[in-house]
N, C-alpha and C. Protein backbone atom coordinates (compact mmCIF):
# COMPACT_ATOMS: atom_id res chain seq x y z
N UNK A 1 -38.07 8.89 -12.60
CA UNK A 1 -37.76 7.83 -11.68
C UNK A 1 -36.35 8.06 -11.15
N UNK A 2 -35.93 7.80 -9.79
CA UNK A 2 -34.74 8.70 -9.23
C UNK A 2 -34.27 7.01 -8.10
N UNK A 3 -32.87 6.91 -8.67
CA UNK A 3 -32.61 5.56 -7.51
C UNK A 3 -32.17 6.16 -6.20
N UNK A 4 -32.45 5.24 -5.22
CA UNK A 4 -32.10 5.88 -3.58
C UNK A 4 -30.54 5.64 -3.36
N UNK A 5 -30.53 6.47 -2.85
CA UNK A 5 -28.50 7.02 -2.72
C UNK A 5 -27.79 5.53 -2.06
N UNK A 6 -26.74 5.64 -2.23
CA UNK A 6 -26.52 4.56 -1.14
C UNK A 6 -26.15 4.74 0.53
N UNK A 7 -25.88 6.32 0.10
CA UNK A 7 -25.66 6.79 1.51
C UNK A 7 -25.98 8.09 1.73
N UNK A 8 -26.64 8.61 2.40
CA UNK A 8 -27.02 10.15 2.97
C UNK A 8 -26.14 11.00 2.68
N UNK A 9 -26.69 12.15 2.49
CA UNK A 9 -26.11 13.15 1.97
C UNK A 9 -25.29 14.04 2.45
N UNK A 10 -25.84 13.63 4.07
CA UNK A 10 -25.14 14.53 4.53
C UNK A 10 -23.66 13.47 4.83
N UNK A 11 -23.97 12.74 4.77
CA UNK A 11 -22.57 11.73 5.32
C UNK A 11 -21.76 11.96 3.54
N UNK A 12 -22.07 12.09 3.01
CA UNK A 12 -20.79 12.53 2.00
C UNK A 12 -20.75 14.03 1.68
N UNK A 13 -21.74 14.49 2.84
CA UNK A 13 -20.96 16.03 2.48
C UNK A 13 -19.76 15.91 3.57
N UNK A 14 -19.95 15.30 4.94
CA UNK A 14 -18.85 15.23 5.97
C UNK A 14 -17.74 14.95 5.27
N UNK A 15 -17.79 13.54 4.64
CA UNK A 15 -16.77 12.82 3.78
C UNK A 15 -16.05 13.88 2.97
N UNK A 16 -16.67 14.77 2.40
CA UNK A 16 -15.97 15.82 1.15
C UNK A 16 -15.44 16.59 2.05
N UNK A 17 -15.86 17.33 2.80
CA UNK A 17 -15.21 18.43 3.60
C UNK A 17 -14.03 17.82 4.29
N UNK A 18 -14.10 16.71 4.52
CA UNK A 18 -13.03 15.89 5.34
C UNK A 18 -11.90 15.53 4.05
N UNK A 19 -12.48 15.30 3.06
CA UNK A 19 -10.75 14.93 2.36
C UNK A 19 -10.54 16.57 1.63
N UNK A 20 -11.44 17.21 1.47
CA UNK A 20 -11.02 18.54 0.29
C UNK A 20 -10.13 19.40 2.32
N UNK A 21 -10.41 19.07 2.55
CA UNK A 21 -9.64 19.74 4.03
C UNK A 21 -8.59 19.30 4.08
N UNK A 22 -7.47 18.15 3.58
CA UNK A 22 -6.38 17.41 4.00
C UNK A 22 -5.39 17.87 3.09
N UNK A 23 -4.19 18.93 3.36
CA UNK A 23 -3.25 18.76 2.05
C UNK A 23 -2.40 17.85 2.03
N UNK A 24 -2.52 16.63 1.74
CA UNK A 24 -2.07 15.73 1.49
C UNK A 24 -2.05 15.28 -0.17
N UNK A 25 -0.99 14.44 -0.04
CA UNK A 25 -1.34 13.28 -1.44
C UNK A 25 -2.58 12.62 -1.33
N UNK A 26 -3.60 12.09 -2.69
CA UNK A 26 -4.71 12.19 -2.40
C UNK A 26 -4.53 10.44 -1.97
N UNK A 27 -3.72 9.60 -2.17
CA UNK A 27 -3.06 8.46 -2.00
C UNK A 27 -3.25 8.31 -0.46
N UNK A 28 -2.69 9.27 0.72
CA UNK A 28 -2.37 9.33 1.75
C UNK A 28 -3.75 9.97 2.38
N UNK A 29 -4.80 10.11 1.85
CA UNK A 29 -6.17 11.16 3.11
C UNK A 29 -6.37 10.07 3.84
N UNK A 30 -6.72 8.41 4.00
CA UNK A 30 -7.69 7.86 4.72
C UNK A 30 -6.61 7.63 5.80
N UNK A 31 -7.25 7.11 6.59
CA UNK A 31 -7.06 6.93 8.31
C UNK A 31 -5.45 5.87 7.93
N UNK A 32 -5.78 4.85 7.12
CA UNK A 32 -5.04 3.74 7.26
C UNK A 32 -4.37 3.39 6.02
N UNK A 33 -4.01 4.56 5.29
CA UNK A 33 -3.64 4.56 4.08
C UNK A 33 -2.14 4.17 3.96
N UNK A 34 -1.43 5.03 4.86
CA UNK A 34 -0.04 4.84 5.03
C UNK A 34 0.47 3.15 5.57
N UNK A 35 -0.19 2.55 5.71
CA UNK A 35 0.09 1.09 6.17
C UNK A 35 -0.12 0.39 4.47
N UNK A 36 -1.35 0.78 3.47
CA UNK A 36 -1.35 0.05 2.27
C UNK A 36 -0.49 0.62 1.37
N UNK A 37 -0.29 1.84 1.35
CA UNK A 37 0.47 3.02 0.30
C UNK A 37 2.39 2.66 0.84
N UNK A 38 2.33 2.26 2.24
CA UNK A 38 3.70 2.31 2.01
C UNK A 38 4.90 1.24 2.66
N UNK A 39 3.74 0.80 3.81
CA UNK A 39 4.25 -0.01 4.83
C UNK A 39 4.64 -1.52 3.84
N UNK A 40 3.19 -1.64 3.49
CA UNK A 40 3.21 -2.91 2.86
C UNK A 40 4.09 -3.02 1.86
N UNK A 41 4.27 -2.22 0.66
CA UNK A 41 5.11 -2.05 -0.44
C UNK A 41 6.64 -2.31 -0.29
N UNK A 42 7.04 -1.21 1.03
CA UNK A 42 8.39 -1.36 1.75
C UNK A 42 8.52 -2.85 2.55
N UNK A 43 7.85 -3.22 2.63
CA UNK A 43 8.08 -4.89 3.20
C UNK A 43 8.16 -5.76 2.10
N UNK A 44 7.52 -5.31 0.90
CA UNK A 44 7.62 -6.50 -0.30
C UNK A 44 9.14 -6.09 -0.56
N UNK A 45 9.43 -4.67 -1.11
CA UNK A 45 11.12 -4.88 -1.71
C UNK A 45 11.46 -5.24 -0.88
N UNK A 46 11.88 -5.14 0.29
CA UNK A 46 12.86 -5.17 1.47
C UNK A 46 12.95 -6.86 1.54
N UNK A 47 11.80 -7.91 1.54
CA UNK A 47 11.67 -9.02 1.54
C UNK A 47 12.34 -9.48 0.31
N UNK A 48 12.32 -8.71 -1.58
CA UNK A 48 12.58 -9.33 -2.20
C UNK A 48 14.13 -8.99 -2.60
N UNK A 49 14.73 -7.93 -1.80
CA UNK A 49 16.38 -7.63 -1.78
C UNK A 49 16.44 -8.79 -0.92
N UNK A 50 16.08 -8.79 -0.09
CA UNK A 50 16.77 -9.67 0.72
C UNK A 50 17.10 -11.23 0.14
N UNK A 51 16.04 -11.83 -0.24
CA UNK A 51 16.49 -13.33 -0.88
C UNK A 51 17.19 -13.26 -2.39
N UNK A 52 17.16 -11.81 -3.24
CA UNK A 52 18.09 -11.87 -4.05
C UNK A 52 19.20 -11.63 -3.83
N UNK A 53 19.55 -11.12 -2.52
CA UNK A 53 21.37 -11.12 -1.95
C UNK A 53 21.33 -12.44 -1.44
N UNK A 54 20.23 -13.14 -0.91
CA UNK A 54 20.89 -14.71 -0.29
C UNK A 54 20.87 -15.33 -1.78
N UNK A 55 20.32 -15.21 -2.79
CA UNK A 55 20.32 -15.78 -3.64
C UNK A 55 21.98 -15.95 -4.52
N UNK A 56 22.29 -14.44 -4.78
CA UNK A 56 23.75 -14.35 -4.91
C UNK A 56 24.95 -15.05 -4.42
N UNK A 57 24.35 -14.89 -3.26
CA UNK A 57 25.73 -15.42 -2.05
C UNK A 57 25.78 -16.91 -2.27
N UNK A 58 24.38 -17.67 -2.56
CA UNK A 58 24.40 -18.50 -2.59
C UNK A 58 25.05 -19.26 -4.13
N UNK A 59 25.04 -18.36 -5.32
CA UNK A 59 25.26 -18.91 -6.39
C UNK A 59 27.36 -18.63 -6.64
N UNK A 60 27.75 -17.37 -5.56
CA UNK A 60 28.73 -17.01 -5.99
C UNK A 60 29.91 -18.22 -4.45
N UNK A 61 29.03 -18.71 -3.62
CA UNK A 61 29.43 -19.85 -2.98
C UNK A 61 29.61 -21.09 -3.51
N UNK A 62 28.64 -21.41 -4.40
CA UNK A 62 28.24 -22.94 -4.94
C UNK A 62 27.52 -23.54 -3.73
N UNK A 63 26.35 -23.01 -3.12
CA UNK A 63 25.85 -23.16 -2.05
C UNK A 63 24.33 -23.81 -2.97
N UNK A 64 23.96 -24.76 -2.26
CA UNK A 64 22.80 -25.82 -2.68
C UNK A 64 22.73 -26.39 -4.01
N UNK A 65 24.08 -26.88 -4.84
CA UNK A 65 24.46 -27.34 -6.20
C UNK A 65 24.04 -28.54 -6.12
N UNK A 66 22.79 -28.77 -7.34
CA UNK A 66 22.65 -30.45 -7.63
C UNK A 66 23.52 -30.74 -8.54
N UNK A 67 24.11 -32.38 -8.37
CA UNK A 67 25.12 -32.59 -8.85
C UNK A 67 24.64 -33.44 -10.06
């Protein structure tokens, strides 16, 4: 008894020849990789330096002190 593929064969032979063809990081082969692998990542630190220097400024000011 043999289960049916989920996808044709020949469409993952394209698929194989298409990433074993890329010298790349294997992180970096798909079309839109570089937007999840790096874009996004570089926007989280960059977002979380940023409010820990306002955070600083703010504690080495006495900026928003409940009294």
């Amino acid at each position: 008894m043999s289960e049916v593929p989920f996808r044709p064969r020949e469409v993952l032979l394209e698929k194989q020849k298409y990433f074993q063809s890329i010298y790349k990081h294997t992180y970096l082969k798909g079309p839109h990789d570089k937007i999840t692998s790096v874009a996004i990542p570089a926007a989280l630190a960059a977002t979380s330096l940023f409010f820990i220097g306002q955070g600083v400024y703010h504690m080495s000011h006495g900026i928003g002190k409940k009294e």
